[in-house]
N, C-alpha and C. Protein backbone atom coordinates (compact mmCIF):
# COMPACT_ATOMS: atom_id res chain seq x y z
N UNK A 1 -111.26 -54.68 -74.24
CA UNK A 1 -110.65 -54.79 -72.95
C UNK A 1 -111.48 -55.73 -72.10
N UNK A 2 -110.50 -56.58 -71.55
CA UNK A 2 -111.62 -57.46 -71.00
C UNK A 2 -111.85 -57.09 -69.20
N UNK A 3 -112.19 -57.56 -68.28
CA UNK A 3 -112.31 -57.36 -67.03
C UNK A 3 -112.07 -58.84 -66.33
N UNK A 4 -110.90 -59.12 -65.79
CA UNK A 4 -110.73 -59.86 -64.87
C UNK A 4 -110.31 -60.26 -63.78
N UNK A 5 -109.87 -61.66 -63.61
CA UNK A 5 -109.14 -61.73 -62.40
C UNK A 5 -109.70 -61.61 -60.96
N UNK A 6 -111.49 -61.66 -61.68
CA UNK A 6 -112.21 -61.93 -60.16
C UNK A 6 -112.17 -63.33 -59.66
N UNK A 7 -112.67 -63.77 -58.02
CA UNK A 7 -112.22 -64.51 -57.53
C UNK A 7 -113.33 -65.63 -58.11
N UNK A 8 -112.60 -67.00 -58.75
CA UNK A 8 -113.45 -67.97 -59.01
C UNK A 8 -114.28 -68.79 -57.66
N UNK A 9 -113.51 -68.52 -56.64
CA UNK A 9 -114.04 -69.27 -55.28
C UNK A 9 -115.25 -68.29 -54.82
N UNK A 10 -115.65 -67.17 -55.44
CA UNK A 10 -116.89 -66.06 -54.91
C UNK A 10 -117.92 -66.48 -56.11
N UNK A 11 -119.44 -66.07 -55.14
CA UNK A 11 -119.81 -66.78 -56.36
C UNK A 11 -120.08 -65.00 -56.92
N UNK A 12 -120.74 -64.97 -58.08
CA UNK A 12 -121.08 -63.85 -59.34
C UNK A 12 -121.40 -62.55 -58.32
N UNK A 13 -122.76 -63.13 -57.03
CA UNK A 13 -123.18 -62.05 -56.90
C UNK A 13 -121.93 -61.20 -55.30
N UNK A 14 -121.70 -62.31 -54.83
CA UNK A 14 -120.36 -61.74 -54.05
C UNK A 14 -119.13 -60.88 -54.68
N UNK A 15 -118.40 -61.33 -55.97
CA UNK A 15 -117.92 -60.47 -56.57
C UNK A 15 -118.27 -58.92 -57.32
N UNK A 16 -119.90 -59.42 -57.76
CA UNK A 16 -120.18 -58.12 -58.06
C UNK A 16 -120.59 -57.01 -56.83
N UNK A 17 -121.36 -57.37 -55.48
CA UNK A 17 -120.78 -56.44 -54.62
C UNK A 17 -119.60 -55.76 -54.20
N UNK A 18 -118.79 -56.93 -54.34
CA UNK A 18 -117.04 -56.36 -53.96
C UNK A 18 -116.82 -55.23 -55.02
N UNK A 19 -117.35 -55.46 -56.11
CA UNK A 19 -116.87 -54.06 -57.43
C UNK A 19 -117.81 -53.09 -56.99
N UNK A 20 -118.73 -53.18 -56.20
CA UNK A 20 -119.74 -52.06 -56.43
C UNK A 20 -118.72 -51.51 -54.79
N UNK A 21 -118.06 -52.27 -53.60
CA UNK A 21 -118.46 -51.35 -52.55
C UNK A 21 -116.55 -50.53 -52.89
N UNK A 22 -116.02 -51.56 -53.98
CA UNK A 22 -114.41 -51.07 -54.21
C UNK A 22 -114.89 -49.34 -55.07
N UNK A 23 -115.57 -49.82 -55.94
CA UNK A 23 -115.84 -48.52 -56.43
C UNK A 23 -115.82 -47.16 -56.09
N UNK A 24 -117.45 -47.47 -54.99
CA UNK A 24 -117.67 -45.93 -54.60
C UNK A 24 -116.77 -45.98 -53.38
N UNK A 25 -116.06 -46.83 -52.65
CA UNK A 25 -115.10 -46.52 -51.68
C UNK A 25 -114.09 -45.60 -52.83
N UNK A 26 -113.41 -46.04 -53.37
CA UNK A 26 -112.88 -45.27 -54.76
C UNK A 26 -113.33 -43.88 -54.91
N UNK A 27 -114.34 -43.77 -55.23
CA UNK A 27 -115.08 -42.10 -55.80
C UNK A 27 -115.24 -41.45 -54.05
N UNK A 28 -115.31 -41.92 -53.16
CA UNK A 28 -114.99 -41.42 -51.86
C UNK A 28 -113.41 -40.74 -51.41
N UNK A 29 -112.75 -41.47 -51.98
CA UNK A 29 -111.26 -41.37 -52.19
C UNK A 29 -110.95 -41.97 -50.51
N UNK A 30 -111.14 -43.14 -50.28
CA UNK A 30 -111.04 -44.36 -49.23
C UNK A 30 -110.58 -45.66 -49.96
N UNK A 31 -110.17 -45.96 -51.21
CA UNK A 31 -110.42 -46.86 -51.62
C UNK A 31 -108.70 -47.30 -51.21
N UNK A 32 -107.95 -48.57 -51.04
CA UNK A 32 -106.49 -48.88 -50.87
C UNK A 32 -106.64 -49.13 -52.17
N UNK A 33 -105.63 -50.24 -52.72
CA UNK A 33 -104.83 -50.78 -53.89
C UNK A 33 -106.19 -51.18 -54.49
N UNK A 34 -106.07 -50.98 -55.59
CA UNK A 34 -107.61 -51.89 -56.87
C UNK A 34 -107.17 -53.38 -56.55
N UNK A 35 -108.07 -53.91 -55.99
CA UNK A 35 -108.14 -54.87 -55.83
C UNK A 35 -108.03 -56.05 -57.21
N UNK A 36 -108.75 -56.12 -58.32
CA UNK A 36 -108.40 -56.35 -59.43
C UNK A 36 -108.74 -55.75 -60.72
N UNK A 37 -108.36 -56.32 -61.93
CA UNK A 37 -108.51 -55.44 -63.19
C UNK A 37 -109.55 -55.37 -63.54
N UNK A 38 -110.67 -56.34 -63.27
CA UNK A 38 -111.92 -55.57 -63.64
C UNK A 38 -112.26 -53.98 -62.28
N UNK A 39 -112.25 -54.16 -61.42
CA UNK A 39 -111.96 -52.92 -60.61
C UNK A 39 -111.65 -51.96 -61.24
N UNK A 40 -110.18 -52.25 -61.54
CA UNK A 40 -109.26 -51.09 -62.49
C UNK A 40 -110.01 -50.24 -63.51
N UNK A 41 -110.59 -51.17 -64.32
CA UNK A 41 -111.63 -50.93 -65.44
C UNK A 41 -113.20 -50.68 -65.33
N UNK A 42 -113.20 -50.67 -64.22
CA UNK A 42 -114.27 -49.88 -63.99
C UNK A 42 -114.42 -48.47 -63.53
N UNK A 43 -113.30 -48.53 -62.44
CA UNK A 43 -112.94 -46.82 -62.38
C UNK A 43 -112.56 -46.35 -63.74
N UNK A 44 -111.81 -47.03 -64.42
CA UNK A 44 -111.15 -45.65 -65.59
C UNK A 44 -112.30 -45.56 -66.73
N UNK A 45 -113.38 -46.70 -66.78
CA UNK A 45 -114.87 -46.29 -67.82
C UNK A 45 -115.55 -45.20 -67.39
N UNK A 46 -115.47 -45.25 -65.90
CA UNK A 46 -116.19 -44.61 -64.76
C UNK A 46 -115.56 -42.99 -64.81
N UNK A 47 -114.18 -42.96 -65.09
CA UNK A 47 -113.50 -41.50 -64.85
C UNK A 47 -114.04 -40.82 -66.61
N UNK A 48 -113.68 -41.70 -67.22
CA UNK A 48 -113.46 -40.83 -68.82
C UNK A 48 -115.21 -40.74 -68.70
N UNK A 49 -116.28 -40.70 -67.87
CA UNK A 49 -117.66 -40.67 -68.31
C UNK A 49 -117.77 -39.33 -67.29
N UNK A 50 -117.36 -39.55 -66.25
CA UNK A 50 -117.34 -38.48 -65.58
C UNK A 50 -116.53 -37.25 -66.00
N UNK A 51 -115.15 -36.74 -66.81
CA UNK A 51 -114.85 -36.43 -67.25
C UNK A 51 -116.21 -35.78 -68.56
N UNK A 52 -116.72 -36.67 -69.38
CA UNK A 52 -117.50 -36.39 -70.29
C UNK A 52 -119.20 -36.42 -70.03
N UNK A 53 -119.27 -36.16 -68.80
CA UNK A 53 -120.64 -35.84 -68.06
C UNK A 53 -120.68 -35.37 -66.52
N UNK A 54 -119.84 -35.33 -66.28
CA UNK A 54 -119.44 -34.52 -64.69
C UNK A 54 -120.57 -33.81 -63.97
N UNK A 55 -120.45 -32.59 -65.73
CA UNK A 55 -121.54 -31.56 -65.16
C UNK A 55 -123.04 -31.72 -64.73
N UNK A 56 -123.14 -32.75 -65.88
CA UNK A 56 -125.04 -33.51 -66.06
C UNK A 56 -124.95 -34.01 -64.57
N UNK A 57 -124.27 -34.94 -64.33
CA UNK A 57 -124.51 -35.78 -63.26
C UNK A 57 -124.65 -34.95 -62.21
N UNK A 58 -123.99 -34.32 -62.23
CA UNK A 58 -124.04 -33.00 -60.37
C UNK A 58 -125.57 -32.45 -60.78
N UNK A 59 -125.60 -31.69 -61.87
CA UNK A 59 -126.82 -31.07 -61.89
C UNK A 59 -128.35 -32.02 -61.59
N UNK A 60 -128.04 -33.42 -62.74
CA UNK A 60 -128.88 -34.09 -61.79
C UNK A 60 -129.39 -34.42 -60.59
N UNK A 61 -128.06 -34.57 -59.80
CA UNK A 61 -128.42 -34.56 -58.40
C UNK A 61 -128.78 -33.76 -57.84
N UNK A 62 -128.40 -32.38 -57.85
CA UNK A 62 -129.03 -31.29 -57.47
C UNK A 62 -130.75 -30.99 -57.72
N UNK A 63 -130.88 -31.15 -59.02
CA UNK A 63 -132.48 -30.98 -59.49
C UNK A 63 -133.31 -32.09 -59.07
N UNK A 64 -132.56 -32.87 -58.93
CA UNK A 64 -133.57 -34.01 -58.54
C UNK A 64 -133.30 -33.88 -56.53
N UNK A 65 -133.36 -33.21 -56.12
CA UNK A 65 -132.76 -32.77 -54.87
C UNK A 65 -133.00 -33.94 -53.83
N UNK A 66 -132.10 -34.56 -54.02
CA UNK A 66 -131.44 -35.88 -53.67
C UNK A 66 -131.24 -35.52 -51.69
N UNK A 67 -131.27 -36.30 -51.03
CA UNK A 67 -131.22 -36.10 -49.79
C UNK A 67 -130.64 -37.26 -48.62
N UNK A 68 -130.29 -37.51 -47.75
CA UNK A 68 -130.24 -39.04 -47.28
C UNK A 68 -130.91 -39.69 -47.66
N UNK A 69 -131.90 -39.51 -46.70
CA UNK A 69 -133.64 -39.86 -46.58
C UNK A 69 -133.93 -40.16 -48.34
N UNK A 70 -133.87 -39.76 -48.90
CA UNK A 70 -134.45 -39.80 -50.54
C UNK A 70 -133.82 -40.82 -51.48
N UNK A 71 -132.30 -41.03 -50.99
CA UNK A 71 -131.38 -41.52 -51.66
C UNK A 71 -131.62 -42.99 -52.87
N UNK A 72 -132.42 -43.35 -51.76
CA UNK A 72 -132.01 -44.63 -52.14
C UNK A 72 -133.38 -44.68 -53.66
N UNK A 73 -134.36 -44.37 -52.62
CA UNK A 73 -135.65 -44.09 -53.69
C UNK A 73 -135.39 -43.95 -55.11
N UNK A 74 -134.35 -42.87 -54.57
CA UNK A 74 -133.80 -41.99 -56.24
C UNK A 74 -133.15 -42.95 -57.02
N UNK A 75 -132.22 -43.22 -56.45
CA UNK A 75 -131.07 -44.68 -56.99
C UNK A 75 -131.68 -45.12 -57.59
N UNK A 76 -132.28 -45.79 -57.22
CA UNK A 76 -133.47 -46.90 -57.84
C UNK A 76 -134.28 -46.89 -59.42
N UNK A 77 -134.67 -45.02 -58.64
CA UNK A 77 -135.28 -44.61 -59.77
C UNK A 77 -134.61 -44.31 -61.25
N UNK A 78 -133.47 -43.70 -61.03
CA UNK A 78 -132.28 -43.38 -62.14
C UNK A 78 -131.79 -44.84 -62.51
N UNK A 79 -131.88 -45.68 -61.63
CA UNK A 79 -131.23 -46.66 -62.63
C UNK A 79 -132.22 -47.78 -63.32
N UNK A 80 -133.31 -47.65 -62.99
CA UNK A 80 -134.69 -48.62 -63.52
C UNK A 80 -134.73 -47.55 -64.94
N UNK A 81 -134.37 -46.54 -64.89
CA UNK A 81 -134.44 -45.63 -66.01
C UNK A 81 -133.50 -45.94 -67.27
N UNK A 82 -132.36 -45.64 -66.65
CA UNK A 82 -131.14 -45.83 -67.09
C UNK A 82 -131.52 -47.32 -68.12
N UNK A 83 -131.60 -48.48 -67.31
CA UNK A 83 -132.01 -49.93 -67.89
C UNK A 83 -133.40 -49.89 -68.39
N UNK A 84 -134.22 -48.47 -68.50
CA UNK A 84 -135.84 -49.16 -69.35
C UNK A 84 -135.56 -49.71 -70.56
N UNK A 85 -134.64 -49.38 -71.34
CA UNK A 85 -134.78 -50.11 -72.87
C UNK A 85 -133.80 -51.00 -73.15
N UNK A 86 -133.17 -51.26 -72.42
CA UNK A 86 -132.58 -52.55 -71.99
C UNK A 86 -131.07 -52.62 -71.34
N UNK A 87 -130.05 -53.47 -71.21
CA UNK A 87 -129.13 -53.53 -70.50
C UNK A 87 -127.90 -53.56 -71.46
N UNK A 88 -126.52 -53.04 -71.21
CA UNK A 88 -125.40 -52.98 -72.01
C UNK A 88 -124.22 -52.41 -70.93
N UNK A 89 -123.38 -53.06 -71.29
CA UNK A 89 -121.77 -52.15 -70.67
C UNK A 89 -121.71 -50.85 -70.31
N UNK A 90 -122.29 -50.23 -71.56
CA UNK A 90 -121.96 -49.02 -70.79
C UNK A 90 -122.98 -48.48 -70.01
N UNK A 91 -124.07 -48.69 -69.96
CA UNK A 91 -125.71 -48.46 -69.18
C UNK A 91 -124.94 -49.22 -67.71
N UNK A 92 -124.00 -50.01 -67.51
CA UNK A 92 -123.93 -50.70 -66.23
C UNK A 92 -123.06 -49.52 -65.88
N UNK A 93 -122.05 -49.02 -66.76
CA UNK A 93 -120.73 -48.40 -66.26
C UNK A 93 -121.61 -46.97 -65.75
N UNK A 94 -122.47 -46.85 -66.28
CA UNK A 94 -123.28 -45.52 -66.03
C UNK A 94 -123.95 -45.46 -64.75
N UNK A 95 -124.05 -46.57 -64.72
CA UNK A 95 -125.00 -46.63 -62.95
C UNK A 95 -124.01 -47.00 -61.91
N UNK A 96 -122.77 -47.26 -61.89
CA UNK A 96 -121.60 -47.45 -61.33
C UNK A 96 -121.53 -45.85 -61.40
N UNK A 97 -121.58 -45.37 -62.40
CA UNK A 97 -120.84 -43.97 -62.32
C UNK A 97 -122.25 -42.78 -61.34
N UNK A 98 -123.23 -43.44 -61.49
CA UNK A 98 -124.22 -42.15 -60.81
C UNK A 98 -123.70 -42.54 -59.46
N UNK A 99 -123.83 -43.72 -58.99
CA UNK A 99 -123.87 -44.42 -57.56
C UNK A 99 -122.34 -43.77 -57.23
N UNK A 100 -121.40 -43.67 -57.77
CA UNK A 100 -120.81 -42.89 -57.21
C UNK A 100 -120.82 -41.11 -56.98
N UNK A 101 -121.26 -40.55 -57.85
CA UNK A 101 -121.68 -39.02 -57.83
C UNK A 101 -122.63 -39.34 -56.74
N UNK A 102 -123.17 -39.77 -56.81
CA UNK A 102 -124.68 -39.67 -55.67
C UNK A 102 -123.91 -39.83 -54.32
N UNK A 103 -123.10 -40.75 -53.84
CA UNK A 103 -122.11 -41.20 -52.76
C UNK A 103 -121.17 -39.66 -52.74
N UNK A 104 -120.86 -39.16 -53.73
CA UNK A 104 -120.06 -37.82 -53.35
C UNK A 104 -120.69 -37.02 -53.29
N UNK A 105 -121.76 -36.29 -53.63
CA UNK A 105 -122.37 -35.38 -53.23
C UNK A 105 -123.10 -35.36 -52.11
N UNK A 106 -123.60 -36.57 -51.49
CA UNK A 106 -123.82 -36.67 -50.07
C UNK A 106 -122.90 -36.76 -49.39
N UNK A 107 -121.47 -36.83 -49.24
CA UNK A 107 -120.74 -36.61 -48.24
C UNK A 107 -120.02 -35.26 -48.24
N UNK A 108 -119.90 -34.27 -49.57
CA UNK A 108 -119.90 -33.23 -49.74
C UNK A 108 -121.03 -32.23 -48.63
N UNK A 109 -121.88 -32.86 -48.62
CA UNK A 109 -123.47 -31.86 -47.75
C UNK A 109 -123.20 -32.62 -46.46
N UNK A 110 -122.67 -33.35 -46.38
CA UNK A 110 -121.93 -34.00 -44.69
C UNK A 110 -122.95 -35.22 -44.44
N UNK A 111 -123.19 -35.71 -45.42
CA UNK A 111 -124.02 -37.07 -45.22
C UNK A 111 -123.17 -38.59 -45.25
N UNK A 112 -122.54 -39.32 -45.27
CA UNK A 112 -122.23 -40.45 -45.04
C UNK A 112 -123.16 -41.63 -45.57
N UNK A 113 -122.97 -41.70 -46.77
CA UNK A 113 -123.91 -43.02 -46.92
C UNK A 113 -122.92 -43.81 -47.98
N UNK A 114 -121.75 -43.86 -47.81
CA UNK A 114 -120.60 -44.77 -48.65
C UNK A 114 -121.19 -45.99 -48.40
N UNK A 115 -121.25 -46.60 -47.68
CA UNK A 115 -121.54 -48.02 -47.36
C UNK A 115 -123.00 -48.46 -48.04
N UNK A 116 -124.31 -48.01 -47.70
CA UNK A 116 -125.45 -47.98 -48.24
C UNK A 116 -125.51 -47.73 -49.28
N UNK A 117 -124.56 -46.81 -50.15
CA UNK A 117 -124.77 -46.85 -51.35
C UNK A 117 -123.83 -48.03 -52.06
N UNK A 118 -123.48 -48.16 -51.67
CA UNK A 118 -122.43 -49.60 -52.51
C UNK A 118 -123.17 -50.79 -52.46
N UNK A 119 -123.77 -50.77 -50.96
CA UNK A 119 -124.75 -52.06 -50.79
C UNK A 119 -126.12 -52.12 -52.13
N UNK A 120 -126.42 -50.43 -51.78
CA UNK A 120 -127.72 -50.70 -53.15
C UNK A 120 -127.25 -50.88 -54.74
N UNK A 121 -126.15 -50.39 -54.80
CA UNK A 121 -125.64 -50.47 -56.09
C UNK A 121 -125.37 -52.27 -56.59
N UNK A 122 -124.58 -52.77 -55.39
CA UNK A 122 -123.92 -54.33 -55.41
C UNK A 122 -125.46 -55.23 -55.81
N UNK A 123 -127.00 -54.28 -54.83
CA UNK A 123 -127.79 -55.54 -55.01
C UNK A 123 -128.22 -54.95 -56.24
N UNK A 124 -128.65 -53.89 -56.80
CA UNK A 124 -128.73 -53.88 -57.84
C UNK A 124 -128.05 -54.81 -59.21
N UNK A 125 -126.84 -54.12 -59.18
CA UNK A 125 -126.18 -55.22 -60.29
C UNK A 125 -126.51 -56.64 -59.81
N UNK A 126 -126.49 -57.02 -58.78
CA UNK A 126 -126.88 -58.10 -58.84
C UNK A 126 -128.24 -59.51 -59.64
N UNK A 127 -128.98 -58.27 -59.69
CA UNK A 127 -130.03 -58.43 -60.61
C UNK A 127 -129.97 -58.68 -61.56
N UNK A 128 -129.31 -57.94 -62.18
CA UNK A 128 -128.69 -58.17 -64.02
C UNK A 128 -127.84 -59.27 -64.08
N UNK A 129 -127.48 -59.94 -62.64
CA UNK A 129 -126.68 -60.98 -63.16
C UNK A 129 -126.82 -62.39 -64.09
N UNK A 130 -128.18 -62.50 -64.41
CA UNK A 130 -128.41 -63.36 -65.93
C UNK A 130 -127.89 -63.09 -67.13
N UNK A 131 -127.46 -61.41 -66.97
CA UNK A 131 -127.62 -60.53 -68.20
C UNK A 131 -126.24 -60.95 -68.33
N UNK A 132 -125.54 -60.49 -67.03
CA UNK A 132 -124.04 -60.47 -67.04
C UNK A 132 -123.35 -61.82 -67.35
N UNK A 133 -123.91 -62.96 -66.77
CA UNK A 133 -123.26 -63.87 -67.15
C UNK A 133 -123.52 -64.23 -68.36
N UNK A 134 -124.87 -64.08 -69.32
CA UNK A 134 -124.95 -64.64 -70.67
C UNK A 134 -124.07 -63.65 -71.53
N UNK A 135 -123.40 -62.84 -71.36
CA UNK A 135 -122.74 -61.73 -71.94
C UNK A 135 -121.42 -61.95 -71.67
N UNK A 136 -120.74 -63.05 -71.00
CA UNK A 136 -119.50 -63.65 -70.75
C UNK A 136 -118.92 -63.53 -69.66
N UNK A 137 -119.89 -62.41 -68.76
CA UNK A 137 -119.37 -62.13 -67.20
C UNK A 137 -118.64 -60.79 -67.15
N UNK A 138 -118.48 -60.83 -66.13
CA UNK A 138 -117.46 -59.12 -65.89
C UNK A 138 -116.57 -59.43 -66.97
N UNK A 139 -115.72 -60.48 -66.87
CA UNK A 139 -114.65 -60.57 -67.79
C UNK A 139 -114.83 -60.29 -69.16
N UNK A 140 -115.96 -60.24 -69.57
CA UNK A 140 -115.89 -59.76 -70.95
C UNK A 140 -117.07 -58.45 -71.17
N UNK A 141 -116.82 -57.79 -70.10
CA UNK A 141 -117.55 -55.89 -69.72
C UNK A 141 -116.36 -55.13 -71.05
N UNK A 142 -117.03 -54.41 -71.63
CA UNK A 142 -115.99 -53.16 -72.18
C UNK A 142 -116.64 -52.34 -71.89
């Protein structure tokens, strides 16, 4: 499955924020129309993982007792983790998928950090974007 139909006039790291803030606006349940099919395909990698790790991920957050204030620290930390032994599709779809659990369980405890977390997620991926483009770009994510 490929991922496309992002905008050629944005450059890499503008589009990959737009997927990171469409996302967890998404897992907020704020999100309007999917903007495009890599979008599309990132929520539904994102649902069937959550579906098949739901529970881990909450409990993570819980044990790792995640907080505003802490948030971002943590982010950081789970996903420098996530990527220690190196980078792949689904290790990206996975940190798309915490950054959103992490975004719902703080607004669950009445915290608000949709926006901040999309921003750290967007600059994150952004980083990997050598990775992403020698790998054919979003458009070729499964």
């Amino acid at each position: 499955m490929a991922f496309t139909d992002l905008s050629p006039r944005k450059t890499k790291q503008d589009n990959t924020r737009e997927l990171a803030r469409d996302f967890i606006w998404y897992r907020l349940g704020k999100a309007s129309d999917c903007p495009s099919k890599t979008a599309e395909n990132i929520r539904r990698l994102s649902d069937e993982l959550e579906v098949q790790h739901g529970v881990f991920l909450d409990s993570m957050c819980h044990q790792l007792e995640i907080t505003a204030d802490s948030a971002h620290s943590k982010f950081v930390q789970i996903a420098d983790e996530v990527f220690r032994e190196g980078i792949n599709w689904g290790r990206i779809v996975a940190v798309f998928t915490f950054g959103g659990r992490l975004a719902k369980n703080l607004q669950q405890s009445g915290e608000e950090k949709g926006e901040e977390i999309a921003e750290w997620l967007g600059d994150y991926m952004t980083k990997l974007s050598d990775w992403i483009q020698s790998h054919g770009g979003w458009v070729s994510a499964t």
